[in-house]
Protein backbone atom coordinates (compact mmCIF):
# COMPACT_ATOMS: atom_id res chain seq x y z
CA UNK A 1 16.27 2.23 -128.25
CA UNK A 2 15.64 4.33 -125.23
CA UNK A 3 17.49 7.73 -124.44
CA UNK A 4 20.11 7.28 -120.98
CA UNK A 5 19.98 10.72 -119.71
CA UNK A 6 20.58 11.70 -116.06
CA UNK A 7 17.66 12.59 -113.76
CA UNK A 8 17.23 16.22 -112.34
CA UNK A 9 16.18 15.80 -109.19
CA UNK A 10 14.96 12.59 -107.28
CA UNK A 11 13.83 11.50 -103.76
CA UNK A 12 13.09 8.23 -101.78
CA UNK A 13 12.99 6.74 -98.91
CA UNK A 14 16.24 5.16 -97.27
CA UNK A 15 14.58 1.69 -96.71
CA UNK A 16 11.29 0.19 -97.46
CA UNK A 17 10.00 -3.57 -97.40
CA UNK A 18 10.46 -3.65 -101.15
CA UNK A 19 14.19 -3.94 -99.65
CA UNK A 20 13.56 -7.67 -99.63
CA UNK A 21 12.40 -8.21 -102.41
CA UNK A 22 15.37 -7.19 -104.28
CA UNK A 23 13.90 -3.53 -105.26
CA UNK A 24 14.75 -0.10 -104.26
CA UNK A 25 12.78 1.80 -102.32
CA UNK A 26 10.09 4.46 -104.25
CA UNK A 27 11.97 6.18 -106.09
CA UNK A 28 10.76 9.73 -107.57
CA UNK A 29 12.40 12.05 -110.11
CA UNK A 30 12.18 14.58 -112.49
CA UNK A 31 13.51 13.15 -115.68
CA UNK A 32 16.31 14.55 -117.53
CA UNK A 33 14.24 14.92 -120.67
CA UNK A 34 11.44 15.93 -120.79
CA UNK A 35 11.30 17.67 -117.32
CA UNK A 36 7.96 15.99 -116.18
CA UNK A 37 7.63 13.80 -112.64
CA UNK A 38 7.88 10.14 -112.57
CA UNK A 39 7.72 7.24 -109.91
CA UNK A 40 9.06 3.79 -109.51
CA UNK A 41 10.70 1.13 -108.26
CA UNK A 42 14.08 -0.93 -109.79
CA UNK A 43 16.29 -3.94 -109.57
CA UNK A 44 18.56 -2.40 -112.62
CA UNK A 45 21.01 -0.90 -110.40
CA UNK A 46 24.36 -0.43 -112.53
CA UNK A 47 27.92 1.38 -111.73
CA UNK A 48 26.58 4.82 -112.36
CA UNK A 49 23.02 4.25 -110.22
CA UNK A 50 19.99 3.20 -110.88
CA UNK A 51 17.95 2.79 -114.23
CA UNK A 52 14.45 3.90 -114.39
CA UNK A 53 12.29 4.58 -116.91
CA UNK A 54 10.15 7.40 -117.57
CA UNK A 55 6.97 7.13 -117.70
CA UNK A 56 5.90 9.99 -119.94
CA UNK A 57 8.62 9.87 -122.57
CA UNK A 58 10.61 6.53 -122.26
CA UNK A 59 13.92 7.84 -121.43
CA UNK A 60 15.96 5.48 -119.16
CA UNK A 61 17.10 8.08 -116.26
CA UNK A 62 20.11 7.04 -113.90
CA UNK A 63 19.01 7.86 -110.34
CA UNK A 64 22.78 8.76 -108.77
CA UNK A 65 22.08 6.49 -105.81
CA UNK A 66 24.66 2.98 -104.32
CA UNK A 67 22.51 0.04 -103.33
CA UNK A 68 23.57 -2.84 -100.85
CA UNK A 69 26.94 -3.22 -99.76
């Protein structure tokens, strides 16, 4: 089972097409692992943000972001 650990630091976009799709905009972060960069979009959007995994180690990292209304 994957580690949850909060991101670092992330950044996006505030709206993209992916909108209507039912995915968040680009998101990237610095993972709260292993420290490395990682991109990607989501639909697993949860209480606490959204989930993403990283690429590099596997860790799930919550993105501290709402979504919708």
């Amino acid at each position: 089972m994957a580690v949850k650990v909060k991101c670092k630091d992330f950044s996006m976009w505030n709206w993209s097409p992916s909108i209507l799709i039912g995915l968040t905009p680009k998101i990237t972060f610095e993972c709260g692992k292993c420290s490395n960069i990682s991109k990607g979009r989501t639909n697993r959007m949860h209480s606490d943000g959204a989930y993403i995994q990283c690429r590099w180690c596997g860790a799930i990292n919550v993105i501290p972001i709402e979504y919708g209304t």
